[in-house]
N, C-alpha and C. Protein backbone atom coordinates (compact mmCIF):
# COMPACT_ATOMS: atom_id res chain seq x y z
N UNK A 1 101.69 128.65 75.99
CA UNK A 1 101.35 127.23 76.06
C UNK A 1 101.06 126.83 77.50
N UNK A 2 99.72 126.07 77.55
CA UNK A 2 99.75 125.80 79.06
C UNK A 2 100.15 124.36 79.45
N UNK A 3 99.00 123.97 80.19
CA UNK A 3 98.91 122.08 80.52
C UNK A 3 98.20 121.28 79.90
N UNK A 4 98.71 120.47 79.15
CA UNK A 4 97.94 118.98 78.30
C UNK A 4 97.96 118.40 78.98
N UNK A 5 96.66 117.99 79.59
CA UNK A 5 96.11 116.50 79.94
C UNK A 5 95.58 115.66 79.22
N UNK A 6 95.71 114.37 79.36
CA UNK A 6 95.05 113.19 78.62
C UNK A 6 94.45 112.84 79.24
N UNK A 7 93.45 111.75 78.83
CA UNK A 7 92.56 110.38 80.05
C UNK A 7 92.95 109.98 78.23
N UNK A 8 92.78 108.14 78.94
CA UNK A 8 92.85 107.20 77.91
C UNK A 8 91.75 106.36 77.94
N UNK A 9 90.94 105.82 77.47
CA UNK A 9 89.91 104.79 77.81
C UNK A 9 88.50 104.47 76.84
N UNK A 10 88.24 103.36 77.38
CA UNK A 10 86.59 103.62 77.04
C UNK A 10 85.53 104.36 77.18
N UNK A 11 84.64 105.03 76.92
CA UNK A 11 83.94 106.27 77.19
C UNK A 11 82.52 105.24 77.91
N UNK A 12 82.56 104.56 78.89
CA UNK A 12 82.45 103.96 80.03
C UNK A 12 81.48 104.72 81.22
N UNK A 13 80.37 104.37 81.31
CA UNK A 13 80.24 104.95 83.21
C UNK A 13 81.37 104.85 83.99
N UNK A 14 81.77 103.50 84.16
CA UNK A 14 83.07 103.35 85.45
C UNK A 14 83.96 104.62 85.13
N UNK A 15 84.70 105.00 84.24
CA UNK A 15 85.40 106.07 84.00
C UNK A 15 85.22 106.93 84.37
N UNK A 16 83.66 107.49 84.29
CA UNK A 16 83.57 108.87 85.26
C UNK A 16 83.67 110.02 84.41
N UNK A 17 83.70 110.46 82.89
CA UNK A 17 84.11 111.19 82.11
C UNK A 17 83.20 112.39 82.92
N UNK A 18 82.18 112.52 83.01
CA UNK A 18 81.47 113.70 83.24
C UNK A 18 82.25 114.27 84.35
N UNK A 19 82.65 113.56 85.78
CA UNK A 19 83.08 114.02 86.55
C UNK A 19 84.84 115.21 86.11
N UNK A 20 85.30 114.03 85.17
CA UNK A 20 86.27 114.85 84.77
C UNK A 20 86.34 116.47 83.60
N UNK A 21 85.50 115.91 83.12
CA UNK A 21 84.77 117.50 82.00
C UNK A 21 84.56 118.30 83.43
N UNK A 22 83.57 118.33 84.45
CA UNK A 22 83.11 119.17 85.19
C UNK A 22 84.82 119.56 85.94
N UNK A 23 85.32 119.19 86.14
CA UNK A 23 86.53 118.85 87.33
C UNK A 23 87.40 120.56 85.93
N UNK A 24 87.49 120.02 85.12
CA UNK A 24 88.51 120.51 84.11
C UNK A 24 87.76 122.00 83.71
N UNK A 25 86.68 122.16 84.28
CA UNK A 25 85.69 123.69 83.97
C UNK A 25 85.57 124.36 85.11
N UNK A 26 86.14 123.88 86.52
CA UNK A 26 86.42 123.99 87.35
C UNK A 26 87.65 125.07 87.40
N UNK A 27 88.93 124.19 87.12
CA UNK A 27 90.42 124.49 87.03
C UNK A 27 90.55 125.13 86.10
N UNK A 28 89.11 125.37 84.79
CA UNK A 28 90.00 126.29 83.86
C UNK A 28 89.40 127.49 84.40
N UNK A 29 88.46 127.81 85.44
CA UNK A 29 88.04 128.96 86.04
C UNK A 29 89.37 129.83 86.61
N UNK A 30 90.24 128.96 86.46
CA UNK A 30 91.29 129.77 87.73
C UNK A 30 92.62 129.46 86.76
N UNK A 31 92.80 128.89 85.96
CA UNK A 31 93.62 128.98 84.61
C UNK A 31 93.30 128.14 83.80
N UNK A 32 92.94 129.65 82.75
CA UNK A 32 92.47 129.37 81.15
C UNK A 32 93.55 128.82 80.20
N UNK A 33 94.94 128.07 80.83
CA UNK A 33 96.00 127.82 79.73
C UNK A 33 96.16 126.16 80.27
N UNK A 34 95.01 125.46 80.64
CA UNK A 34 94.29 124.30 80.73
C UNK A 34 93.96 123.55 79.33
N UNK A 35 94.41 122.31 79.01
CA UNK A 35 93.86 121.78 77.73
C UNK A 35 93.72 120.58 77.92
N UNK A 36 92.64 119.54 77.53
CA UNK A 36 92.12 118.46 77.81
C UNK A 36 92.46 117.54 76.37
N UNK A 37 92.68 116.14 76.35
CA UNK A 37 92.55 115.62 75.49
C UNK A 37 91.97 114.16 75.76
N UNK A 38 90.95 113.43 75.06
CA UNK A 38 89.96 112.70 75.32
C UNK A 38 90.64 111.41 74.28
N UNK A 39 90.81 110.76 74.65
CA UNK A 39 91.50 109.59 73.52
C UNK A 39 90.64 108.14 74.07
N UNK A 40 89.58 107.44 73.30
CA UNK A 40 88.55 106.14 73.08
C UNK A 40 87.44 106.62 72.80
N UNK A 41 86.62 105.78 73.25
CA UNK A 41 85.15 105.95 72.10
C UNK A 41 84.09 104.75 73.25
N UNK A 42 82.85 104.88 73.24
CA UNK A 42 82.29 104.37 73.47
C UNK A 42 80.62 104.77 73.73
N UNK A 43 80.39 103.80 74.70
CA UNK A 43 79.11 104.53 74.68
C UNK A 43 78.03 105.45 75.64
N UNK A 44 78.82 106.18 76.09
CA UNK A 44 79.04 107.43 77.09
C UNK A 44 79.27 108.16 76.12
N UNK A 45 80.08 108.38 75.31
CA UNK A 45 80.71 109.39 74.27
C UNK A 45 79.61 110.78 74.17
N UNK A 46 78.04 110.41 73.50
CA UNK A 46 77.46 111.44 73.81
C UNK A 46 76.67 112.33 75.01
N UNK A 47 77.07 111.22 75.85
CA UNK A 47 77.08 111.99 77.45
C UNK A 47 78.18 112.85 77.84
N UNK A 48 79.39 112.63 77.11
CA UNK A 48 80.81 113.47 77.60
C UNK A 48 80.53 114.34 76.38
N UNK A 49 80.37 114.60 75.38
CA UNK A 49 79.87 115.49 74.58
C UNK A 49 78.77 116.74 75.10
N UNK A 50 78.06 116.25 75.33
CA UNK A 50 76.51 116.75 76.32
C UNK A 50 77.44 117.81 77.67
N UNK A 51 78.12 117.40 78.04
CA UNK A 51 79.21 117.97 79.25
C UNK A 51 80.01 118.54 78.96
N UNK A 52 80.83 118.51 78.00
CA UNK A 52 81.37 119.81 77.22
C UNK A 52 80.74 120.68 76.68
N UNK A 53 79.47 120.42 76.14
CA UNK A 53 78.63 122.08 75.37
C UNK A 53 78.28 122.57 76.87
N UNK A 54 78.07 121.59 77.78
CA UNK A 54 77.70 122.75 79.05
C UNK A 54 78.42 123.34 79.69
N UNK A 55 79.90 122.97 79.67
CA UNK A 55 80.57 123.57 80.46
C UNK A 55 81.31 124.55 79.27
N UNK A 56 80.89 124.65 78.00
CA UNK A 56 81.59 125.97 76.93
C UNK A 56 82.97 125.46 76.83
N UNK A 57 82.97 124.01 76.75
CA UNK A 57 84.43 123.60 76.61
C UNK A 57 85.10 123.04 74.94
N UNK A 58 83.66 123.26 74.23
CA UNK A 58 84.54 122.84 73.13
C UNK A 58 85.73 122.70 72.78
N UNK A 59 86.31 124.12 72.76
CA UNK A 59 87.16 124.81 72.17
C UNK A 59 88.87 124.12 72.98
N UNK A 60 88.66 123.57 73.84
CA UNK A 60 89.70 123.14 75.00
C UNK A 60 89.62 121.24 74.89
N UNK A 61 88.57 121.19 74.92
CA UNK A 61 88.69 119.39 75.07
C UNK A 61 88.52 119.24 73.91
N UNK A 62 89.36 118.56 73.42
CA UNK A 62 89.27 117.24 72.19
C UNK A 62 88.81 115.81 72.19
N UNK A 63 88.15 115.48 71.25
CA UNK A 63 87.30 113.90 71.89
C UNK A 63 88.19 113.56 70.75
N UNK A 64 89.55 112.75 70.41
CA UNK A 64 90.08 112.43 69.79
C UNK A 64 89.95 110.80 69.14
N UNK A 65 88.88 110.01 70.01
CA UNK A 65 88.55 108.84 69.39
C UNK A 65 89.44 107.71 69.36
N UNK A 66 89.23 106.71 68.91
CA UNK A 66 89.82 105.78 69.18
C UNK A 66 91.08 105.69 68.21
N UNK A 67 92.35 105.66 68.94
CA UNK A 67 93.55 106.11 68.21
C UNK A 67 94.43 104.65 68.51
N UNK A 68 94.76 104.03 67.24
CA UNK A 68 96.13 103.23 67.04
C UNK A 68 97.22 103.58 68.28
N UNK A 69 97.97 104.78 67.93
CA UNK A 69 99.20 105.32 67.88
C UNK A 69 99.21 105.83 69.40
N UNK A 70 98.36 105.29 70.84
CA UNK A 70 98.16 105.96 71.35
C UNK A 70 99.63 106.83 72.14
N UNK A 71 100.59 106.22 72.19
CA UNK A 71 101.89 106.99 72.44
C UNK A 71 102.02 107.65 72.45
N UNK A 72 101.94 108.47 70.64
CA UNK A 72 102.35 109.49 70.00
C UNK A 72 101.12 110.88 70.90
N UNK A 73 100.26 110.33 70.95
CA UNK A 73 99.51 111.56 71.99
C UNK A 73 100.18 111.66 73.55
N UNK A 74 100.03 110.22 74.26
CA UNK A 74 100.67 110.77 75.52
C UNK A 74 102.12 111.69 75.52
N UNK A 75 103.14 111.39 74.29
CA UNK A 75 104.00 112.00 74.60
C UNK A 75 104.00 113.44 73.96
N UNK A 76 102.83 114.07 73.86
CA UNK A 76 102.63 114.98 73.32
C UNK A 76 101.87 115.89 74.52
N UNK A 77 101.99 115.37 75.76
CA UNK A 77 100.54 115.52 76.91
C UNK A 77 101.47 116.13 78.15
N UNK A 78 101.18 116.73 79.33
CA UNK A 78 101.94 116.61 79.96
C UNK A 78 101.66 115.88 81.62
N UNK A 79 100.60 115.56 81.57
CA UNK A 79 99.78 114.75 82.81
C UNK A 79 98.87 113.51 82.02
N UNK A 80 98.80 112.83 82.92
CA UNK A 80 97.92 111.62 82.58
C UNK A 80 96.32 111.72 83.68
N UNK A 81 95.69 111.98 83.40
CA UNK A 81 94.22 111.80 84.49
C UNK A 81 93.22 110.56 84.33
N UNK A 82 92.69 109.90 85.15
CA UNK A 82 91.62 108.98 84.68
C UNK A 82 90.77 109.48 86.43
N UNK A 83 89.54 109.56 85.99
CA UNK A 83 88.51 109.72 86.92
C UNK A 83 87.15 108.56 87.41
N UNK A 84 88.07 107.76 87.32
CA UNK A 84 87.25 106.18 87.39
C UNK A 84 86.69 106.10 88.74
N UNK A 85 85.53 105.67 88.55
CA UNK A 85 84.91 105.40 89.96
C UNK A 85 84.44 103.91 89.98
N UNK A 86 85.37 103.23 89.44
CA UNK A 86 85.34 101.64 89.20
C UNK A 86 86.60 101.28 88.31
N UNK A 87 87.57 100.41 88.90
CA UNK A 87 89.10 100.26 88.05
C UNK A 87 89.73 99.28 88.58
N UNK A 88 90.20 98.08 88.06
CA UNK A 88 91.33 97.17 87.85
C UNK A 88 92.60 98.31 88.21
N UNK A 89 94.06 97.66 87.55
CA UNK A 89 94.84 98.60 87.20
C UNK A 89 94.67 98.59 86.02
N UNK A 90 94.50 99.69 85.16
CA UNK A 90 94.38 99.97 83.61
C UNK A 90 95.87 99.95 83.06
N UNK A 91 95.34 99.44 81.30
CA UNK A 91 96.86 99.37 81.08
C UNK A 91 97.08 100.64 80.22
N UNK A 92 95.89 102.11 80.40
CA UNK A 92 96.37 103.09 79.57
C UNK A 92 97.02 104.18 80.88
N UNK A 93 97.12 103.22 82.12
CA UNK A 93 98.01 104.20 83.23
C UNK A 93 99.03 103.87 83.26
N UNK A 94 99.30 102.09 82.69
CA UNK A 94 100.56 101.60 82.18
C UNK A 94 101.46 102.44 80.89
N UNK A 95 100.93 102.72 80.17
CA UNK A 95 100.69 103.70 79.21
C UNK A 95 101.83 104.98 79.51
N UNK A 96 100.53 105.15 80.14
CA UNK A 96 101.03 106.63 80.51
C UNK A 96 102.64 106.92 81.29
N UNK A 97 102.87 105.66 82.18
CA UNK A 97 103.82 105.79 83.00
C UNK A 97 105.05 105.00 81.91
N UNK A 98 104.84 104.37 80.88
CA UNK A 98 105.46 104.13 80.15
C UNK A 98 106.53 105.48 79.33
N UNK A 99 105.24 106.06 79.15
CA UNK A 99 105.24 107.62 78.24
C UNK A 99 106.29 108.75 79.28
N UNK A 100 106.05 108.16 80.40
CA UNK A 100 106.74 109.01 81.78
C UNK A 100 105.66 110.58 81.77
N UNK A 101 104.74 109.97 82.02
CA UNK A 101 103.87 111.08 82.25
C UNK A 101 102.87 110.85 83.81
N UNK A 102 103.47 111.92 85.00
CA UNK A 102 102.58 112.00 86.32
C UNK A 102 101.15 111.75 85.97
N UNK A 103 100.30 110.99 86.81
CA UNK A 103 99.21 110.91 86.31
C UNK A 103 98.35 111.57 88.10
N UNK A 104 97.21 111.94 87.33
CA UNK A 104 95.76 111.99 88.33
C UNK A 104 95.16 111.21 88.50
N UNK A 105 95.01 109.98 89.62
CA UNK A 105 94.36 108.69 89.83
C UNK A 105 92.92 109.14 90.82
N UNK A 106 92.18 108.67 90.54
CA UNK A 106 90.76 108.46 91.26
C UNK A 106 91.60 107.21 92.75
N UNK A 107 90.94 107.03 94.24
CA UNK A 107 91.28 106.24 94.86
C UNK A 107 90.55 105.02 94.74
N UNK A 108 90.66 104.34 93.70
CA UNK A 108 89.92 103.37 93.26
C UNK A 108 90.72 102.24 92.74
N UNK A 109 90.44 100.88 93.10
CA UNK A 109 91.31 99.86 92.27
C UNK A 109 92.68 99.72 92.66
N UNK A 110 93.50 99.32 91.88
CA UNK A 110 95.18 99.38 92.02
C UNK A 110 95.62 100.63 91.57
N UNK A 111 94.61 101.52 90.86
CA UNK A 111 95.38 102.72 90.65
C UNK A 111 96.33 103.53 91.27
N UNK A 112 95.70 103.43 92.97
CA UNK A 112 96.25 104.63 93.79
C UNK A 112 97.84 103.74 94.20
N UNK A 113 97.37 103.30 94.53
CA UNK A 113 98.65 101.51 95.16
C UNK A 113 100.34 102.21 94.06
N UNK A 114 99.97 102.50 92.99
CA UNK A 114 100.78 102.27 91.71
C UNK A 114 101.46 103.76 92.23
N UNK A 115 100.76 104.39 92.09
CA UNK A 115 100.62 106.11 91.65
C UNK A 115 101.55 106.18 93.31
N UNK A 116 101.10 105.80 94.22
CA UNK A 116 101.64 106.14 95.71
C UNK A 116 102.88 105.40 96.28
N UNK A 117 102.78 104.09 95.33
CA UNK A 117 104.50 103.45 95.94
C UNK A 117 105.86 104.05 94.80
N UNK A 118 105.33 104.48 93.72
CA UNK A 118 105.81 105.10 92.72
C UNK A 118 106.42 106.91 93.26
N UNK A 119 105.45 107.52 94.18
CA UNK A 119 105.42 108.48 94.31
C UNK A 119 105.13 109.77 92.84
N UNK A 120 104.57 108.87 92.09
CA UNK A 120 104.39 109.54 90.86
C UNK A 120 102.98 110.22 90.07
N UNK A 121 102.43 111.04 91.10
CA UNK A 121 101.07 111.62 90.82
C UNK A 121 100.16 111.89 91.85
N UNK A 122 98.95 112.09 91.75
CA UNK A 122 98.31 112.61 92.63
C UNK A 122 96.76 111.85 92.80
N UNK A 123 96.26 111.30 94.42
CA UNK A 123 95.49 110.22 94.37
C UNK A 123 93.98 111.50 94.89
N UNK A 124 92.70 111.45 94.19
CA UNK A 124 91.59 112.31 94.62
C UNK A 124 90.44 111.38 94.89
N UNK A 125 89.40 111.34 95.49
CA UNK A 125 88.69 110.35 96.09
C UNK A 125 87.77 110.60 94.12
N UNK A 126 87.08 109.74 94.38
CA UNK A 126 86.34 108.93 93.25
C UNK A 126 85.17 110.11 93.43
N UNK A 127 84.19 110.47 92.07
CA UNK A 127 83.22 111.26 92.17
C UNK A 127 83.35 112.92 92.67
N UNK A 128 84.60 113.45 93.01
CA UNK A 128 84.55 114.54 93.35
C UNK A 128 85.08 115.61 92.31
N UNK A 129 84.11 116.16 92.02
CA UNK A 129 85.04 117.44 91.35
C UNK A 129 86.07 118.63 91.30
N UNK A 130 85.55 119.01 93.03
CA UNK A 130 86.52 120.09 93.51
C UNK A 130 87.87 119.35 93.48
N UNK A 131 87.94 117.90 94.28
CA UNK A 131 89.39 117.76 94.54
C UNK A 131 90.01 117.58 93.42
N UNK A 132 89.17 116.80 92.29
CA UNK A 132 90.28 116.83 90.94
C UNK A 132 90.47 118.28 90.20
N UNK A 133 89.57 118.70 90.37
CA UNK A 133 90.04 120.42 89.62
C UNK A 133 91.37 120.82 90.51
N UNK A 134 91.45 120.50 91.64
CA UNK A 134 92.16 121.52 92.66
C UNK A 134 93.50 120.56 92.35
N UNK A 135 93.62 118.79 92.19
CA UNK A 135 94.65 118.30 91.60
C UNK A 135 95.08 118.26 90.05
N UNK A 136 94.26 118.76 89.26
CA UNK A 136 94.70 119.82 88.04
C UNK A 136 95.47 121.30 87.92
N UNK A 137 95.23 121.57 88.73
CA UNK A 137 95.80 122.80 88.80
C UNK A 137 96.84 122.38 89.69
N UNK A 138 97.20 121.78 91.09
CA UNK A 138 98.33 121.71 91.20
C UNK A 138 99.49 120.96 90.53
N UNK A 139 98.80 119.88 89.42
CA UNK A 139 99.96 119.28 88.47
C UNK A 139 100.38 120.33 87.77
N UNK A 140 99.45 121.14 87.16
CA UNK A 140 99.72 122.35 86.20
C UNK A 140 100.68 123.51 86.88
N UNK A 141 100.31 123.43 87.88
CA UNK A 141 101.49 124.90 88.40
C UNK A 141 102.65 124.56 89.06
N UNK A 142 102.48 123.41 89.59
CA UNK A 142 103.94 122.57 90.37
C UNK A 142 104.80 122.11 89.36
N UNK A 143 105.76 122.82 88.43
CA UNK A 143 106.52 122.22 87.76
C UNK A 143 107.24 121.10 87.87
N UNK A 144 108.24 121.87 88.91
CA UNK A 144 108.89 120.70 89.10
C UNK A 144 108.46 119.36 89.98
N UNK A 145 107.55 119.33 90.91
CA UNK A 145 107.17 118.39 91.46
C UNK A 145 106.51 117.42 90.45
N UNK A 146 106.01 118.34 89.01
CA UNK A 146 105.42 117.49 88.40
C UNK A 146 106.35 116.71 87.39
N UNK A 147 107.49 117.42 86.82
CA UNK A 147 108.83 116.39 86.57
C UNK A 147 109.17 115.30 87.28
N UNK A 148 109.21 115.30 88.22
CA UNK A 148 109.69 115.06 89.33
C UNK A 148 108.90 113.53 89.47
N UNK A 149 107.58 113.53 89.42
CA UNK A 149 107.01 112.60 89.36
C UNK A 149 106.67 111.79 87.96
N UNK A 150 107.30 112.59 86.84
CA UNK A 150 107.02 112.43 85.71
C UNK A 150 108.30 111.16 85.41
N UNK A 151 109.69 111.66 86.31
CA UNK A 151 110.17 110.76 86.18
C UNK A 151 110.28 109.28 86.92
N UNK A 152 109.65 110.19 87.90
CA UNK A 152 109.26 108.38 89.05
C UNK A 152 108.43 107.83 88.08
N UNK A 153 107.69 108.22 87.67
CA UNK A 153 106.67 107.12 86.68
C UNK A 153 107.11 106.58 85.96
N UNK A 154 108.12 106.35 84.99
CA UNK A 154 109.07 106.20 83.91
C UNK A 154 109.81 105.15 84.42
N UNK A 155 110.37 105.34 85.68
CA UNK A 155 111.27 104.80 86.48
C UNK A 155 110.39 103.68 86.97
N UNK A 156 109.68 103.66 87.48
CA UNK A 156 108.82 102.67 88.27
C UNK A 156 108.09 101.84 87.18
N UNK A 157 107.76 101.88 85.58
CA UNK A 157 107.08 101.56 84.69
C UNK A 157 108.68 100.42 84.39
N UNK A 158 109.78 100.92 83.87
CA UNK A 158 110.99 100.29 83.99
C UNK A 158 111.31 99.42 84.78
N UNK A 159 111.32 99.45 86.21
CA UNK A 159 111.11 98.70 87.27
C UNK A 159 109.99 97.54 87.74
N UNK A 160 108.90 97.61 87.08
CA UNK A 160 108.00 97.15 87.58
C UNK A 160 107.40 96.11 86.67
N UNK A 161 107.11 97.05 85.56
CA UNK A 161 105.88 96.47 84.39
C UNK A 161 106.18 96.40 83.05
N UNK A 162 107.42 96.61 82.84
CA UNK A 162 108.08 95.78 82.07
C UNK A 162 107.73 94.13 81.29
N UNK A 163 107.47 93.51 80.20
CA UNK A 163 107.20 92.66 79.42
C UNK A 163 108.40 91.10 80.56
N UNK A 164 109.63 92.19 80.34
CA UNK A 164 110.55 91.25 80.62
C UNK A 164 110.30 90.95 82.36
N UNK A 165 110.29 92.37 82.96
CA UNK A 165 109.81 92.40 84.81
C UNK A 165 109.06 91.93 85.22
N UNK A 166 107.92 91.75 84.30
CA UNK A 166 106.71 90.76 84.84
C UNK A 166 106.84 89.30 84.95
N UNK A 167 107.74 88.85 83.58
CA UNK A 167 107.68 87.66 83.75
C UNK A 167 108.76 87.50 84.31
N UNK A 168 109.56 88.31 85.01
CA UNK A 168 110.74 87.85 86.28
C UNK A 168 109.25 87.31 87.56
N UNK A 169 109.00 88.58 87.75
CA UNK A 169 108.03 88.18 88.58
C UNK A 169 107.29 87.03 88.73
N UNK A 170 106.71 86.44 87.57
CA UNK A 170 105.56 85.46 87.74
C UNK A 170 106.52 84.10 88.16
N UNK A 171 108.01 84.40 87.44
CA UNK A 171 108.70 83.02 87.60
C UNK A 171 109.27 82.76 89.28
N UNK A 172 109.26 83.47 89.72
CA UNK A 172 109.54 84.20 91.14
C UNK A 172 108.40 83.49 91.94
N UNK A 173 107.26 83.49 91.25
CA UNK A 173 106.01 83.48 92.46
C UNK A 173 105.92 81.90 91.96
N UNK A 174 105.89 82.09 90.72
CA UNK A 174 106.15 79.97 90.72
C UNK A 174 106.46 79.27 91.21
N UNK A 175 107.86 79.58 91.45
CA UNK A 175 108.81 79.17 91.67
C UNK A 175 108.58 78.95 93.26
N UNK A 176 108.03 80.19 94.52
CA UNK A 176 107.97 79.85 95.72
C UNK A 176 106.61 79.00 95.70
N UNK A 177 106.11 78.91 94.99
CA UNK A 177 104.92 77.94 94.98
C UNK A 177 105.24 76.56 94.88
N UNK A 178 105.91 76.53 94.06
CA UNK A 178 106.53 75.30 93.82
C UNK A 178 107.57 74.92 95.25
N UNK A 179 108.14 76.17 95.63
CA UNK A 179 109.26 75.91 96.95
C UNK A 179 110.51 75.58 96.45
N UNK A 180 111.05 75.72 95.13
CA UNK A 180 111.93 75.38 94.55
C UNK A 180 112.84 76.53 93.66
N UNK A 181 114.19 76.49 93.27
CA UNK A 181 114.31 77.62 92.64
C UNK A 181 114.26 77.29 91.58
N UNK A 182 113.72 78.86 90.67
CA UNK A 182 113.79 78.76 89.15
C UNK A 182 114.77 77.99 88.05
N UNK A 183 114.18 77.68 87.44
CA UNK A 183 115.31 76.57 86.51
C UNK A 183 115.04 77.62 84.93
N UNK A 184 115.14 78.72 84.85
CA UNK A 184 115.38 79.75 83.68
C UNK A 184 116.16 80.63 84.94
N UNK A 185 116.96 81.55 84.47
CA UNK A 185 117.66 82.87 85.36
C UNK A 185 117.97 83.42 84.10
């Protein structure tokens, strides 16, 4: 058994899917116990299709489509990747860090911000292939560093972005807006 990766998303230009198919044919040059899993739908889909028959990846990437249950896959995964070369913070990296799974962030958006005060994954510049193949393979062979960050993510998702943590937060920022203290605790 090797390494499950996920990406979560819309099948999007901003996402970058091609970059990541190429990135993942890269890293399976140098280990074949590499496995990809593709979870949304859109309309790129037969452009990331088109990029798997070229890179002979059928057999390894799954285009699993747009899934309800998306949980039940991340916690079935053992890295989280998104290769966005355009990004908010996404809430399938929320997701993921929910799932307590290290993720591969593009330096784009709030992604890296998350991933780097967290200490929980690995940040590769936007559009490059070598560096994300080369940060595939070191999630995949760094065990424990990749636990390691698997549980900072978990931890920091608990800490941070939480339903209940957020709205500590917003009442927090109200509240100094207002200049007054909160009247809920």
């Amino acid at each position: 058994l090797g390494t499950r990766f996920i990406s979560v998303g819309r099948m999007v230009w901003e996402k970058d899917y091609p970059t990541l198919i190429h990135a993942f044919a890269l890293a399976r040059a140098s280990d074949p116990n590499l496995e990809l899993w593709l979870v949304g739908d859109g309309p790129e889909r037969p452009k990331i299709e088109a990029a798997i028959r070229e890179h002979a990846l059928a057999h390894l990437v799954t285009l699993l489509g747009l899934r309800k249950n998306v949980g039940f896959y991340l916690k079935q995964s053992d890295a989280f990747v998104l290769s966005s070369v355009s990004e908010g913070l996404p809430i399938s990296q929320l997701e993921a860090m929910a799932a307590g799974l290290p993720a591969i962030v593009t330096a784009v958006g709030g992604m890296p911000k998350v991933v780097r005060d967290a200490d929980a994954g690995i940040i590769v510049p936007p559009s490059d292939p070598q560096a994300l193949a080369q940060a595939l393979l070191t999630m995949s062979r760094e065990t424990n560093d990749r636990q390691r960050m698997a549980s900072n993510a978990r931890r920091a998702f608990l800490d941070h972005f939480t339903i209940e943590r957020m709205a500590q937060q917003y009442q927090q920022l109200y509240a100094s807006l207002l200049n007054r203290t909160p009247v809920i605790s």
